[in-house]
Protein backbone atom coordinates (compact mmCIF):
# COMPACT_ATOMS: atom_id res chain seq x y z
CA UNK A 1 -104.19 28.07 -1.23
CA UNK A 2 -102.85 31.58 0.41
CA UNK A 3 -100.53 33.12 -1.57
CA UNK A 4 -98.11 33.39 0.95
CA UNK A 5 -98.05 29.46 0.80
CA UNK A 6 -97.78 29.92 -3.53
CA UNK A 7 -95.21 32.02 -2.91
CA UNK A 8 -92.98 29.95 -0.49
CA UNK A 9 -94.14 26.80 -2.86
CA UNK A 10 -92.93 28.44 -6.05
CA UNK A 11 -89.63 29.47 -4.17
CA UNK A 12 -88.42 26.50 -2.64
CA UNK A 13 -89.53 24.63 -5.94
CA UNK A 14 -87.03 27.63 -7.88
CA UNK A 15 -84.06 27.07 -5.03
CA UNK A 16 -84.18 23.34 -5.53
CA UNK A 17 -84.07 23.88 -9.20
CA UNK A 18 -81.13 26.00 -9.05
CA UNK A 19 -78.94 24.54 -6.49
CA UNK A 20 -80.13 21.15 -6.30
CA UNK A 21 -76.97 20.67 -9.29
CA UNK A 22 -74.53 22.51 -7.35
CA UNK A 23 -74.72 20.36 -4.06
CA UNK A 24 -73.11 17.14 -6.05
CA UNK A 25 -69.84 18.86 -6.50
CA UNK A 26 -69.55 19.81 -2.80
CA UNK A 27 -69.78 15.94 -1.96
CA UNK A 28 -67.10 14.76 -4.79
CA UNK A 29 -63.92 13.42 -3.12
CA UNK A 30 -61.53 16.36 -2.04
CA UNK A 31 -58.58 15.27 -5.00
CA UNK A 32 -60.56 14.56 -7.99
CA UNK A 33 -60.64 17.04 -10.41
CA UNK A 34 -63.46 18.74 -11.76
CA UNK A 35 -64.04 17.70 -15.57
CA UNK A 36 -64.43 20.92 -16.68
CA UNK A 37 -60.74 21.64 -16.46
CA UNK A 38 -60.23 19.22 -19.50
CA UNK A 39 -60.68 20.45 -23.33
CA UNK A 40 -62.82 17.57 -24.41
CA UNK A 41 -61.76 15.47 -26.51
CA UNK A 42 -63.98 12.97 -28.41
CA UNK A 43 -63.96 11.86 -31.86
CA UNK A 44 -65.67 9.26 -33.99
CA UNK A 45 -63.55 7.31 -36.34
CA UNK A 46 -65.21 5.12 -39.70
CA UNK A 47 -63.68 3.77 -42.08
CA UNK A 48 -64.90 2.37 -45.74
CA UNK A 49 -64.00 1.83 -48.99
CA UNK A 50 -64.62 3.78 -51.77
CA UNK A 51 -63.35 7.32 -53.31
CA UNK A 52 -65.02 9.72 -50.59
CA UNK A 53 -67.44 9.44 -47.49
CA UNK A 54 -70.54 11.07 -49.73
CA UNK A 55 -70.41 7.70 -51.78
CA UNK A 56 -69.33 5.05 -49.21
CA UNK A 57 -71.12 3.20 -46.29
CA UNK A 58 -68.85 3.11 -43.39
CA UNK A 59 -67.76 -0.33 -42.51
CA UNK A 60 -65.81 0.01 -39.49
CA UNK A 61 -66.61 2.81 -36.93
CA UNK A 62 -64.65 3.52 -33.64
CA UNK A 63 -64.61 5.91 -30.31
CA UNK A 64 -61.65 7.94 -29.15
CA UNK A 65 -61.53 9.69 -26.34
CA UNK A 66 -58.42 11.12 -24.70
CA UNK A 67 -59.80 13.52 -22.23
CA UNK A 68 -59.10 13.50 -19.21
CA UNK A 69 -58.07 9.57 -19.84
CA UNK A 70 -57.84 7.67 -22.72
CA UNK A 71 -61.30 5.49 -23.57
CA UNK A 72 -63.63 4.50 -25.81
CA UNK A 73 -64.14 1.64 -28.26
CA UNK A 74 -60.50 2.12 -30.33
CA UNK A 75 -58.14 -0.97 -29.84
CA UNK A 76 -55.66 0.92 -29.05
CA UNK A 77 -56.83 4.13 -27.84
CA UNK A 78 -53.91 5.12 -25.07
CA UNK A 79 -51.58 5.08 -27.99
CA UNK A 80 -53.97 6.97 -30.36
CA UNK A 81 -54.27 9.51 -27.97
CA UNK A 82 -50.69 9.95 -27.71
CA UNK A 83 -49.76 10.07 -30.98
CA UNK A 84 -52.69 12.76 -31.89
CA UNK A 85 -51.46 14.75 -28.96
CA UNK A 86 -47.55 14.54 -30.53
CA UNK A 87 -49.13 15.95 -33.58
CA UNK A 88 -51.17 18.49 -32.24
CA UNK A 89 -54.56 17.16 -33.27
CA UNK A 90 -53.40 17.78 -37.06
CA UNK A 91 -53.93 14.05 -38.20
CA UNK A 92 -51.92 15.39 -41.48
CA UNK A 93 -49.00 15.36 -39.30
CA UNK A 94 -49.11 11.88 -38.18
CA UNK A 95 -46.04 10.40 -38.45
CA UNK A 96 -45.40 7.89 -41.54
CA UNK A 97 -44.20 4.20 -40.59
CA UNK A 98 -40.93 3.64 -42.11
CA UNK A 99 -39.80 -0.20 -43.14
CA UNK A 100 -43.40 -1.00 -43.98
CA UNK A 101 -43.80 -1.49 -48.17
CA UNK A 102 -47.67 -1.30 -50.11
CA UNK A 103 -48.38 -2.73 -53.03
CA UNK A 104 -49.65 0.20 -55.71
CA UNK A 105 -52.92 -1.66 -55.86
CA UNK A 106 -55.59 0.57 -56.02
CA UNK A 107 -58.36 -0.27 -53.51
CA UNK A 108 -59.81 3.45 -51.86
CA UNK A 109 -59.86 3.52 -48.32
CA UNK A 110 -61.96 6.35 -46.71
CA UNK A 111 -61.37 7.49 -43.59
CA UNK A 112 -63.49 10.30 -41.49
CA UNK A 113 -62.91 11.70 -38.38
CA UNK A 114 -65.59 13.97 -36.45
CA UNK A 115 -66.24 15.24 -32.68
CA UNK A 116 -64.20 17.64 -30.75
CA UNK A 117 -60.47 17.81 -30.16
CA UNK A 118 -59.20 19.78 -27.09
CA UNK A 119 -62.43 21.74 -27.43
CA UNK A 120 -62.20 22.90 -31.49
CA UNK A 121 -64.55 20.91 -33.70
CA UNK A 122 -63.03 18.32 -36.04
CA UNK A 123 -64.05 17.29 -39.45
CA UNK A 124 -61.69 15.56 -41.41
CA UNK A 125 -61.57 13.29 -44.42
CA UNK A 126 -59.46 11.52 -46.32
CA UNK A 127 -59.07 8.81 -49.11
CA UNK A 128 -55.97 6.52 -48.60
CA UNK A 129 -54.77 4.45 -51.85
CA UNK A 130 -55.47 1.00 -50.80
CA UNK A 131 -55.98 -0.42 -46.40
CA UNK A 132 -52.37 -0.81 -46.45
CA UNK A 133 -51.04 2.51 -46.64
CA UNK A 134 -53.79 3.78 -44.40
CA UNK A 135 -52.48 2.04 -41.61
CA UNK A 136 -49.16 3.13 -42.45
CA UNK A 137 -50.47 7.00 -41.26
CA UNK A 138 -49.26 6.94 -37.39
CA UNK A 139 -49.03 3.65 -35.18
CA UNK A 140 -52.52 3.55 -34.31
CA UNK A 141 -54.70 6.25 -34.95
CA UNK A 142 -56.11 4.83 -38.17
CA UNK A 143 -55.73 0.91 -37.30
CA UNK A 144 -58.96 -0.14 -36.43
């Protein structure tokens, strides 16, 4: 082979390469908005019992994601969005239940939380006295 014909080979094989990805977003519909103008947010939720997530086996794990829509596997995940949004992403701040009473039974609940939140990584933890007064933390963040 020439290397004229190498040459045109190795640059139509370097053109495709490099805007082969850009012609899809010329052919998306005219009002949708690119993704990239969203934070993401994604997050995996478990849940177990025991005193911390080093000594427990998660028994219940759930998706969240509220970015650009709510989705994923949470039950309730349009209203988990909205309450994390209301407290900034600080799930310290949810908002405690009023009219709901626990029994002081202790029973460890651990719940983690990792992924991404409006584009800042999130690692949380925390050990809730007994199921009850986990789900009392928000509306429905936790319940799952």
């Amino acid at each position: 082979m020439p290397n004229t014909a190498r040459w045109a080979a190795a640059l139509t094989l370097t053109a495709t390469a490099v805007c082969g990805p850009l012609t899809g977003s010329a052919l998306a519909a005219p009002n949708a908005a690119p993704a990239s103008l969203y934070a993401p947010s994604a997050l995996v939720l478990t849940t177990g019992h025991g005193e911390s997530a080093a000594l427990v086996t998660p028994q219940r794990a759930v998706t969240l994601t509220c970015a650009p829509g709510a989705s994923g596997s949470h039950p309730d995940a349009v209203d988990a969005c909205a309450e994390l949004r209301a407290a900034g992403g600080d799930f310290d701040a949810l908002a405690i239940r009023d009219g709901v009473f626990c029994t002081k039974q202790y029973d460890p609940v651990v719940v983690t939380v990792q992924g991404v939140w409006q584009g800042k990584r999130v690692d949380y933890e925390r050990t809730f006295a007994n199921e009850c007064v986990k789900n009392t933390h928000g509306t429905a963040v936790f319940t799952f």
